[in-house]
PDB file of N, CA and C in Angstrom:
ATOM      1  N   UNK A   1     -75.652 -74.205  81.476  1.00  0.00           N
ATOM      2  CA  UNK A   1     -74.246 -74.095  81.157  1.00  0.00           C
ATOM      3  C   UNK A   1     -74.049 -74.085  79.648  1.00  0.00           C
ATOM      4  N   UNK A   2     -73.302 -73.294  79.358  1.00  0.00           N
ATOM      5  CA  UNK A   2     -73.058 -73.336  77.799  1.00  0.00           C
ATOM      6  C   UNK A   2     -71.721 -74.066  77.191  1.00  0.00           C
ATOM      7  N   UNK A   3     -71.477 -74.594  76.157  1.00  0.00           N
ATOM      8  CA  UNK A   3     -70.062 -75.227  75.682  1.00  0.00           C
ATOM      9  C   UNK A   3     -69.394 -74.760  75.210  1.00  0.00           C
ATOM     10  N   UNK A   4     -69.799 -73.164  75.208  1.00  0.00           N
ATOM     11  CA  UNK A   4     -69.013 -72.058  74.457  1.00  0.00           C
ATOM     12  C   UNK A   4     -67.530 -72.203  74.889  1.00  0.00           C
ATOM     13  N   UNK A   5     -66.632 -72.112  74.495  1.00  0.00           N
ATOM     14  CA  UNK A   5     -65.043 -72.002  74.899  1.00  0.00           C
ATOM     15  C   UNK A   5     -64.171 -71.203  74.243  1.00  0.00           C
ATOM     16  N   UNK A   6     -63.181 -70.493  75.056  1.00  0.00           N
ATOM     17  CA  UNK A   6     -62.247 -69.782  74.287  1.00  0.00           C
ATOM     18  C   UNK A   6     -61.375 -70.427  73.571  1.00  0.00           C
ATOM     19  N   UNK A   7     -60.854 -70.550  72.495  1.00  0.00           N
ATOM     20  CA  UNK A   7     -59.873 -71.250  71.893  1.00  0.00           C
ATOM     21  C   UNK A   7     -58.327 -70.545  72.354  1.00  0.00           C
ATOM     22  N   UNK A   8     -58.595 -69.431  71.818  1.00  0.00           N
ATOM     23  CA  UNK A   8     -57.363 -68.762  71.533  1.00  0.00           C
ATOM     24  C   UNK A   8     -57.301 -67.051  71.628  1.00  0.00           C
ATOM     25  N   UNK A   9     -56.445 -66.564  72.394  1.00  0.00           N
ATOM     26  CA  UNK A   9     -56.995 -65.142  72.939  1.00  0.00           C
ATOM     27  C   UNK A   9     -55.295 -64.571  72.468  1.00  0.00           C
ATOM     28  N   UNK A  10     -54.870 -64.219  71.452  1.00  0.00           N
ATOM     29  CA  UNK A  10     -53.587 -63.192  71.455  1.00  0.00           C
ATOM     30  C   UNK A  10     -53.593 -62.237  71.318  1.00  0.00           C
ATOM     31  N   UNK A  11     -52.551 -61.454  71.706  1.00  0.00           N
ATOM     32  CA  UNK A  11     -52.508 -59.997  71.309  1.00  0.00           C
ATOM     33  C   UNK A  11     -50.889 -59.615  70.890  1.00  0.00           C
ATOM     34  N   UNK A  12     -50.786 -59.093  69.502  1.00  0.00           N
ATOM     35  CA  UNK A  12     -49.390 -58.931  68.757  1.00  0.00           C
ATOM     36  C   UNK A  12     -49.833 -57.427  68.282  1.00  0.00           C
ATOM     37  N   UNK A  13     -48.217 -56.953  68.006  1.00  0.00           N
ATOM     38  CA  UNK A  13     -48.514 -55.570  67.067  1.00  0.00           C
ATOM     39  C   UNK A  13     -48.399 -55.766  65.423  1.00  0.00           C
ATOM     40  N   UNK A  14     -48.625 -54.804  64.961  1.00  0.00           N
ATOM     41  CA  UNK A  14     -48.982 -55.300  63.768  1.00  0.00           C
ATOM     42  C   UNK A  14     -48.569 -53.557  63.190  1.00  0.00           C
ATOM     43  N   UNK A  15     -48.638 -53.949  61.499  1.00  0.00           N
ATOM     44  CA  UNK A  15     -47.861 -52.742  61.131  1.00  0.00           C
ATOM     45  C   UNK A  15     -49.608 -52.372  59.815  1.00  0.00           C
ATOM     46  N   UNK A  16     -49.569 -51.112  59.628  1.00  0.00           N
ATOM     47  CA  UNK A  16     -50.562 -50.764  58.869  1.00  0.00           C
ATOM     48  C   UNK A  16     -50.836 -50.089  58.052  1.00  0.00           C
ATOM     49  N   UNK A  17     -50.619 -49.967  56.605  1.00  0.00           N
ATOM     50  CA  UNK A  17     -50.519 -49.160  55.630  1.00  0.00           C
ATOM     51  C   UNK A  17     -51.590 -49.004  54.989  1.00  0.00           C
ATOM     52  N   UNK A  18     -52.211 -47.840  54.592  1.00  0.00           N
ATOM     53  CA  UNK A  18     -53.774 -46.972  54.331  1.00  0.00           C
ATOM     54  C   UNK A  18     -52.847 -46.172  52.713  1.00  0.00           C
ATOM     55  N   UNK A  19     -53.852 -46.839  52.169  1.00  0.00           N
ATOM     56  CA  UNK A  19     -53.700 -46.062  50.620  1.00  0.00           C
ATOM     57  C   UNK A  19     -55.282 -46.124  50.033  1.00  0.00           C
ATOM     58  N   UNK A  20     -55.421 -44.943  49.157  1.00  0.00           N
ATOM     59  CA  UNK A  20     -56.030 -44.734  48.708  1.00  0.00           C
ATOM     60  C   UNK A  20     -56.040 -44.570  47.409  1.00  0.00           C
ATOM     61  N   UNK A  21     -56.782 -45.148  46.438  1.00  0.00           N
ATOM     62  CA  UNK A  21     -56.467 -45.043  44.795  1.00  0.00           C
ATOM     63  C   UNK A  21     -57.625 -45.132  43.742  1.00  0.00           C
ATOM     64  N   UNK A  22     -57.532 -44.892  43.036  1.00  0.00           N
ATOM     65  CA  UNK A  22     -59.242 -45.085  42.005  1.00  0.00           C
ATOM     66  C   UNK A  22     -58.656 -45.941  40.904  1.00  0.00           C
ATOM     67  N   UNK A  23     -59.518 -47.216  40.214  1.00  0.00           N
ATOM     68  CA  UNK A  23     -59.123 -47.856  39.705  1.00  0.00           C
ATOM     69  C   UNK A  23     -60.270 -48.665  38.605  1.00  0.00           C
ATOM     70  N   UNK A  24     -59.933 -47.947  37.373  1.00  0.00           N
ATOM     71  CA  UNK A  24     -62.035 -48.580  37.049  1.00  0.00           C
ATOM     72  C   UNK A  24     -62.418 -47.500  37.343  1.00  0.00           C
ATOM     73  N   UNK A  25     -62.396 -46.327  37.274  1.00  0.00           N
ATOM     74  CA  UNK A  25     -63.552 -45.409  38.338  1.00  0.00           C
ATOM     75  C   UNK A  25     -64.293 -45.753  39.516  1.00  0.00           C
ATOM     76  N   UNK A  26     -63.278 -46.845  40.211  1.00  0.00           N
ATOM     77  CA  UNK A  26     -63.702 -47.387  41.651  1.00  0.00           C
ATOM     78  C   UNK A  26     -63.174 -46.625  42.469  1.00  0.00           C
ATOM     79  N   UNK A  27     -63.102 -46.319  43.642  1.00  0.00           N
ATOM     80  CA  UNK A  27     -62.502 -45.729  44.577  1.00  0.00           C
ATOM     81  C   UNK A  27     -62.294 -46.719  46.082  1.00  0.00           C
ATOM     82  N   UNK A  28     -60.971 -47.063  45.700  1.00  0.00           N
ATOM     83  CA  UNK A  28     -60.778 -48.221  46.667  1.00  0.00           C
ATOM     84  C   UNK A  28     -59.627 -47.327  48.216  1.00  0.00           C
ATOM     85  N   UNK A  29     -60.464 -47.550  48.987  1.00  0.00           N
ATOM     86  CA  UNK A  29     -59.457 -47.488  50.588  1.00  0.00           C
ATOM     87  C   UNK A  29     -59.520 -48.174  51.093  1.00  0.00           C
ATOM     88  N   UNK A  30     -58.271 -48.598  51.152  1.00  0.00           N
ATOM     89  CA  UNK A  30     -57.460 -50.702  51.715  1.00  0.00           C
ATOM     90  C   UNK A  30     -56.525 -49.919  52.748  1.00  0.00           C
ATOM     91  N   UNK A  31     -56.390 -50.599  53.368  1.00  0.00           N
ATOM     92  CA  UNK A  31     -55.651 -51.083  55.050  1.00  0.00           C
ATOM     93  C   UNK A  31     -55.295 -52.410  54.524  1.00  0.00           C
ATOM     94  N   UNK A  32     -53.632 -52.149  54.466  1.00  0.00           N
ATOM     95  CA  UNK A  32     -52.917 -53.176  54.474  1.00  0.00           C
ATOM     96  C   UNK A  32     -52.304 -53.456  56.058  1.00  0.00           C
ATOM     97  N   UNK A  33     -52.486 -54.714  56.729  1.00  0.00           N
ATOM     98  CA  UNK A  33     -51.715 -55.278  57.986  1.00  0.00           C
ATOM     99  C   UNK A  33     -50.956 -56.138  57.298  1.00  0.00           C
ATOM    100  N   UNK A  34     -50.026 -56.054  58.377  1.00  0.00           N
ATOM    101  CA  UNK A  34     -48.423 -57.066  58.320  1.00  0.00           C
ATOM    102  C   UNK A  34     -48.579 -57.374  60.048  1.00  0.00           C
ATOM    103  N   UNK A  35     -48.374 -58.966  59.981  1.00  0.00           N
ATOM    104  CA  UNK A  35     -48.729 -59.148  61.433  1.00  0.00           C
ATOM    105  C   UNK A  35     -48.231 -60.789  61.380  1.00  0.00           C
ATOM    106  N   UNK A  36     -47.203 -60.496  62.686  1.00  0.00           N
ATOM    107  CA  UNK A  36     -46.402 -62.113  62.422  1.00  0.00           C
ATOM    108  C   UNK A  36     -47.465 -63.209  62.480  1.00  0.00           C
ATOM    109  N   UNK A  37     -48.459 -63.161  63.128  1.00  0.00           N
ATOM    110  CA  UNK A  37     -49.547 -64.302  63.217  1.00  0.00           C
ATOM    111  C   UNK A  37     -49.284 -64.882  61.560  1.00  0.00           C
ATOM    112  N   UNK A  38     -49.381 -64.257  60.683  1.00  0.00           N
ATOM    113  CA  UNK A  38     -49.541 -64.159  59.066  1.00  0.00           C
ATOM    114  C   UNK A  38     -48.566 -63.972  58.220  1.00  0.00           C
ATOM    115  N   UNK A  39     -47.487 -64.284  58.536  1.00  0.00           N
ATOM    116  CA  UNK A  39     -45.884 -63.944  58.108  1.00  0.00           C
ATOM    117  C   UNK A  39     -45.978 -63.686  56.531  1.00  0.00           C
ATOM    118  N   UNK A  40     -46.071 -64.366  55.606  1.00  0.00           N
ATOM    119  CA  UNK A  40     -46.211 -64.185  54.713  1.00  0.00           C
ATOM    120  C   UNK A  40     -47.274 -63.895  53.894  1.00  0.00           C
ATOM    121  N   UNK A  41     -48.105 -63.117  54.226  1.00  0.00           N
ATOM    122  CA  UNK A  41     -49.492 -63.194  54.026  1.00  0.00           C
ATOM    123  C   UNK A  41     -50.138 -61.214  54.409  1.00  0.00           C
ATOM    124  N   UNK A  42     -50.915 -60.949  53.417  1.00  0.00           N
ATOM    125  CA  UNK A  42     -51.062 -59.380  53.874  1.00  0.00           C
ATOM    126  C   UNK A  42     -52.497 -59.500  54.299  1.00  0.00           C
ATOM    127  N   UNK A  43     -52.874 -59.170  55.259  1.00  0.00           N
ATOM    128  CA  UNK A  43     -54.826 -58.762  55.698  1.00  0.00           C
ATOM    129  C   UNK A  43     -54.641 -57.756  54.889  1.00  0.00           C
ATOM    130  N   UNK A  44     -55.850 -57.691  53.954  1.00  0.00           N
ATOM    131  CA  UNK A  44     -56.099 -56.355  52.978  1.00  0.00           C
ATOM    132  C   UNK A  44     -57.505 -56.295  53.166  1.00  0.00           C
ATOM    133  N   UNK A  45     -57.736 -54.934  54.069  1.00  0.00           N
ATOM    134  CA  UNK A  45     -59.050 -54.770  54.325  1.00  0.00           C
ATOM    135  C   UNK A  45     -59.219 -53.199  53.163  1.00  0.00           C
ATOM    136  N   UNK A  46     -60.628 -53.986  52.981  1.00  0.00           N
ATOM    137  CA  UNK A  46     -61.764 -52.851  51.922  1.00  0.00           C
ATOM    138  C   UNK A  46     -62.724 -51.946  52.629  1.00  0.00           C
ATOM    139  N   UNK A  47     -62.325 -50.301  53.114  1.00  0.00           N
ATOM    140  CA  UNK A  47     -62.451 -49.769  54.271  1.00  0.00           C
ATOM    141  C   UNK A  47     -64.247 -49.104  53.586  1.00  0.00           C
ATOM    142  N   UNK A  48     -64.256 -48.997  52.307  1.00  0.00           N
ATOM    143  CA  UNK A  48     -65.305 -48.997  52.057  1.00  0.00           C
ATOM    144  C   UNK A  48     -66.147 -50.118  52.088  1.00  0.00           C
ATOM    145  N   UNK A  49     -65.994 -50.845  51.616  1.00  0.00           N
ATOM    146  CA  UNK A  49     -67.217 -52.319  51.744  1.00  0.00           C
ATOM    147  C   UNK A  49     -66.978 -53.080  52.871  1.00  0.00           C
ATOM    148  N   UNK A  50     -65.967 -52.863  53.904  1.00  0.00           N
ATOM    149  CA  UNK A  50     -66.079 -53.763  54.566  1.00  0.00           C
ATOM    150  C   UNK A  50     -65.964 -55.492  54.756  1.00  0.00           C
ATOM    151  N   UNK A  51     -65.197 -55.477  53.593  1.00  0.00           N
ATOM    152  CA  UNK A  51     -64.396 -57.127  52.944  1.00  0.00           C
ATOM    153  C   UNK A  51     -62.963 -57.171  53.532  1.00  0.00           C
ATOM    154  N   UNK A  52     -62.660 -58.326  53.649  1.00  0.00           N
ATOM    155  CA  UNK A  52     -61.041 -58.143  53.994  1.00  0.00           C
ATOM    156  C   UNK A  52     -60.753 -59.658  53.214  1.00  0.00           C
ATOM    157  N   UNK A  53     -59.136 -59.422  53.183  1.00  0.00           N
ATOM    158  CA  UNK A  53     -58.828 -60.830  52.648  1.00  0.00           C
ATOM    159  C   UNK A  53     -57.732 -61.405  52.977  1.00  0.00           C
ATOM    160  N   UNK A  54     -56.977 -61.915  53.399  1.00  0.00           N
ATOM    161  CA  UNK A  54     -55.281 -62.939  53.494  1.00  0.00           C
ATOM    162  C   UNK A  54     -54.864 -63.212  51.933  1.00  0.00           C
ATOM    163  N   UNK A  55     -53.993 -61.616  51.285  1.00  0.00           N
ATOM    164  CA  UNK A  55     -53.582 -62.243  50.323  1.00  0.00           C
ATOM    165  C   UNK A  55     -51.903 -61.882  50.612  1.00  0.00           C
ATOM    166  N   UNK A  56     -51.325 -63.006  49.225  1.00  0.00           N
ATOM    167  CA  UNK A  56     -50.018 -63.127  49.348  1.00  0.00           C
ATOM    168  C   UNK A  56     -49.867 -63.055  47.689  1.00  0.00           C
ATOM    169  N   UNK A  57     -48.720 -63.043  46.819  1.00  0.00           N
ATOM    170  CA  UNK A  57     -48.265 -63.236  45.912  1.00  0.00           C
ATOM    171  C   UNK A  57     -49.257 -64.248  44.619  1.00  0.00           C
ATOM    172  N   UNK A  58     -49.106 -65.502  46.061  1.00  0.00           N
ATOM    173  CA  UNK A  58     -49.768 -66.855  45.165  1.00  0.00           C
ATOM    174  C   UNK A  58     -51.348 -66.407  45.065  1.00  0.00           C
ATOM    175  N   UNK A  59     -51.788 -65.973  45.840  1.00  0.00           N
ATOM    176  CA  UNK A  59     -53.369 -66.170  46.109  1.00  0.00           C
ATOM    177  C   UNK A  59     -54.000 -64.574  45.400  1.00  0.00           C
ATOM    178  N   UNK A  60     -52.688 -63.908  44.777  1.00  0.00           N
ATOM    179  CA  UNK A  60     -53.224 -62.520  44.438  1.00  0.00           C
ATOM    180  C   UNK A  60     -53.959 -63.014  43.079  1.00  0.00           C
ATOM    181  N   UNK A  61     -53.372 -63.963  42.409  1.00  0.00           N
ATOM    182  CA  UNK A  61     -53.180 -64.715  41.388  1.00  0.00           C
ATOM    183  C   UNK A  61     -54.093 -65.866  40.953  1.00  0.00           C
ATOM    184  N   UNK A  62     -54.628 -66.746  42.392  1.00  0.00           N
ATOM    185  CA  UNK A  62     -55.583 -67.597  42.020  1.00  0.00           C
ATOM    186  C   UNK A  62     -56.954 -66.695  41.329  1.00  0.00           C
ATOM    187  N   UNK A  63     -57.093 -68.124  40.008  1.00  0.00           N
ATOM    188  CA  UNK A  63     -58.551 -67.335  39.660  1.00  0.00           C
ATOM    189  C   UNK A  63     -60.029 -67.069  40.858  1.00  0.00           C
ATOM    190  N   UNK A  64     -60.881 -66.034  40.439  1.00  0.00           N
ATOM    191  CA  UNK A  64     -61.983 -65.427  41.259  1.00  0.00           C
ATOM    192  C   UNK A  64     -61.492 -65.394  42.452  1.00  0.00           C
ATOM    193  N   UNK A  65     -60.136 -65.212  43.020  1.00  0.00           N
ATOM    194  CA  UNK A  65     -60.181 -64.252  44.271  1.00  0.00           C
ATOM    195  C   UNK A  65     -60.517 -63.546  44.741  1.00  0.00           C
ATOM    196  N   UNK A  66     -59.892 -62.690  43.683  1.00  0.00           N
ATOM    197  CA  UNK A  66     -60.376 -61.245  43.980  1.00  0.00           C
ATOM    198  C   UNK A  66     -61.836 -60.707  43.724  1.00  0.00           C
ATOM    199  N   UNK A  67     -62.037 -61.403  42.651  1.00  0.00           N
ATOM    200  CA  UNK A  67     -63.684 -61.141  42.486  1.00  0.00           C
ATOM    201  C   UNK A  67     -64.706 -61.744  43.616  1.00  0.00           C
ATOM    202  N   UNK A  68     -64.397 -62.695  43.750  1.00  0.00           N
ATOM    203  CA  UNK A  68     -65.056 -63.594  45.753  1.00  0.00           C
ATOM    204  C   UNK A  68     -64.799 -62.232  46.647  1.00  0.00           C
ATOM    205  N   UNK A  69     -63.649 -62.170  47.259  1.00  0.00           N
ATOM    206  CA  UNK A  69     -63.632 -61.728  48.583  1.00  0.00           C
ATOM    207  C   UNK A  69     -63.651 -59.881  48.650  1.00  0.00           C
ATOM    208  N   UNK A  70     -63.653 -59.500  47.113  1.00  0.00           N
ATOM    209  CA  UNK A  70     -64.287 -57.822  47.081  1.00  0.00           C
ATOM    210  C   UNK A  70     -65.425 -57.870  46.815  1.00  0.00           C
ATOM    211  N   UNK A  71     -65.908 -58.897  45.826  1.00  0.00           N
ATOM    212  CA  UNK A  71     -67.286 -58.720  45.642  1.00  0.00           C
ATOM    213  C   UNK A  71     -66.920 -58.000  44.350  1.00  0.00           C
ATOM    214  N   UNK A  72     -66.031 -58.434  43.326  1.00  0.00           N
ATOM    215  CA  UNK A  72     -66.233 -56.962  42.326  1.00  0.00           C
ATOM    216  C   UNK A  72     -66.208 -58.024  40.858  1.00  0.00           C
ATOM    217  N   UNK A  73     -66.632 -57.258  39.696  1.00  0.00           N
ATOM    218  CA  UNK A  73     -66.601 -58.389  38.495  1.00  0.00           C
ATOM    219  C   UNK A  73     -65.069 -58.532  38.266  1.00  0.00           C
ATOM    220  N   UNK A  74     -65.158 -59.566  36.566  1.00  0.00           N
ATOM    221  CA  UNK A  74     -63.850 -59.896  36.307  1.00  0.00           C
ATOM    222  C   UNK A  74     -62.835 -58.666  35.860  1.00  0.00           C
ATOM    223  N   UNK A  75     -63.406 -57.968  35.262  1.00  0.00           N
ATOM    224  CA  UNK A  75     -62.472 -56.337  34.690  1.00  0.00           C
ATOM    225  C   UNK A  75     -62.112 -55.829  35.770  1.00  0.00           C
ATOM    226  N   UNK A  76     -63.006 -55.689  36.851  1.00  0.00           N
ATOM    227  CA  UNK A  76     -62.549 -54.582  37.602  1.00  0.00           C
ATOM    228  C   UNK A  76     -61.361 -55.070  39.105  1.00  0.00           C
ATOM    229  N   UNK A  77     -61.636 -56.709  38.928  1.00  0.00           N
ATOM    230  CA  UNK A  77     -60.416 -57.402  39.253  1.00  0.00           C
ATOM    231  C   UNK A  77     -58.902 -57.158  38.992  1.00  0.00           C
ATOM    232  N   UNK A  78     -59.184 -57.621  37.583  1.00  0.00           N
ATOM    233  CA  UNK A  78     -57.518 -57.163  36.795  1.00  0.00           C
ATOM    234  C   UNK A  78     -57.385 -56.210  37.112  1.00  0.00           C
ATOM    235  N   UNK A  79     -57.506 -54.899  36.806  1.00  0.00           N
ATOM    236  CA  UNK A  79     -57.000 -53.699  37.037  1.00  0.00           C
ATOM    237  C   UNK A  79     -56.887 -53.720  38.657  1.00  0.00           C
ATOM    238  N   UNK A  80     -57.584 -54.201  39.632  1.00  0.00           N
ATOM    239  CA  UNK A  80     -57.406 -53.809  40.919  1.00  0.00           C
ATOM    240  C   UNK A  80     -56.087 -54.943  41.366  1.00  0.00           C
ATOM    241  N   UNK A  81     -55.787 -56.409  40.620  1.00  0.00           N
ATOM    242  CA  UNK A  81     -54.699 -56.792  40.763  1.00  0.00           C
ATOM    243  C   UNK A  81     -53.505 -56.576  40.456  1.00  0.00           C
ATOM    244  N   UNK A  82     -53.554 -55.639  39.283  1.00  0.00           N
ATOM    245  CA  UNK A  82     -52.453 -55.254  38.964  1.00  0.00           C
ATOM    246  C   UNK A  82     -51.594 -54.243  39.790  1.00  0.00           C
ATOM    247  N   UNK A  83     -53.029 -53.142  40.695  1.00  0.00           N
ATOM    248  CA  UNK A  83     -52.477 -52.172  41.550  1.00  0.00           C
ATOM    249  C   UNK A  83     -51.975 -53.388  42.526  1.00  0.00           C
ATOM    250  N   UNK A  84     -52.435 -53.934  43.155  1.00  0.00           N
ATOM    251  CA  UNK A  84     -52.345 -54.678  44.659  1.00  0.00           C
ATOM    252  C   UNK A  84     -50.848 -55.478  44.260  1.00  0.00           C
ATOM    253  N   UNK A  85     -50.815 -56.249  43.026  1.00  0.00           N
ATOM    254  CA  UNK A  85     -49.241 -56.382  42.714  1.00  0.00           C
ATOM    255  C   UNK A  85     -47.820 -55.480  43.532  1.00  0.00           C
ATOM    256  N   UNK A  86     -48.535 -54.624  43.145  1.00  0.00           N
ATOM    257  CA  UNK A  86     -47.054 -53.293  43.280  1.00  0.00           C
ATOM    258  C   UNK A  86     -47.403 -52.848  44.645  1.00  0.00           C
ATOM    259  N   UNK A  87     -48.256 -53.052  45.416  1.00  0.00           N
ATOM    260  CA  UNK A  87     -48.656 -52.737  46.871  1.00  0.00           C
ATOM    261  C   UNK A  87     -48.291 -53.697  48.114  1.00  0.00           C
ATOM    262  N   UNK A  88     -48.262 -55.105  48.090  1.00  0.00           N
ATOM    263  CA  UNK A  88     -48.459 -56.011  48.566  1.00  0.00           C
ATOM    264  C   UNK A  88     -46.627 -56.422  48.083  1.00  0.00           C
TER     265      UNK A  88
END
């Protein structure tokens, strides 16, 4: 027997915005979700690397966020926060 257990099984709709932009000479394609589970809060998935993150306003902002959960240095942060500012 195993102790495996389901916690929690939902299913909601959710809204999904796909942009594409170069930034740094990066080439970033993000999937933004909006999804009440997360009310104030955007899933911003990195359709190239395969990173995603729960950001909001406050957390666009905490230091090495963005550099943690893209995986990218400090330069190429700023410039990618400044886009995600005006996106988010």
């Amino acid at each position: 027997m195993s102790d495996d257990q389901l916690i929690k099984d939902v299913t909601e709709h959710s809204t999904t915005r796909f942009v594409v932009f170069v930034v740094g000479g990066h080439l970033y394609e993000l999937a933004f979700l909006h999804t009440e589970h997360y009310p104030d809060q955007t899933m911003v998935l990195d359709l190239n690397k395969n990173r995603f993150g729960l950001i909001d306003h406050e957390t666009l902002d905490r230091p090495n966020y963005l550099e943690h959960v893209f995986q990218i240095n400090e330069i190429d942060a700023e410039k990618l926060r400044a886009r995600l500012h005006e996106l988010i």
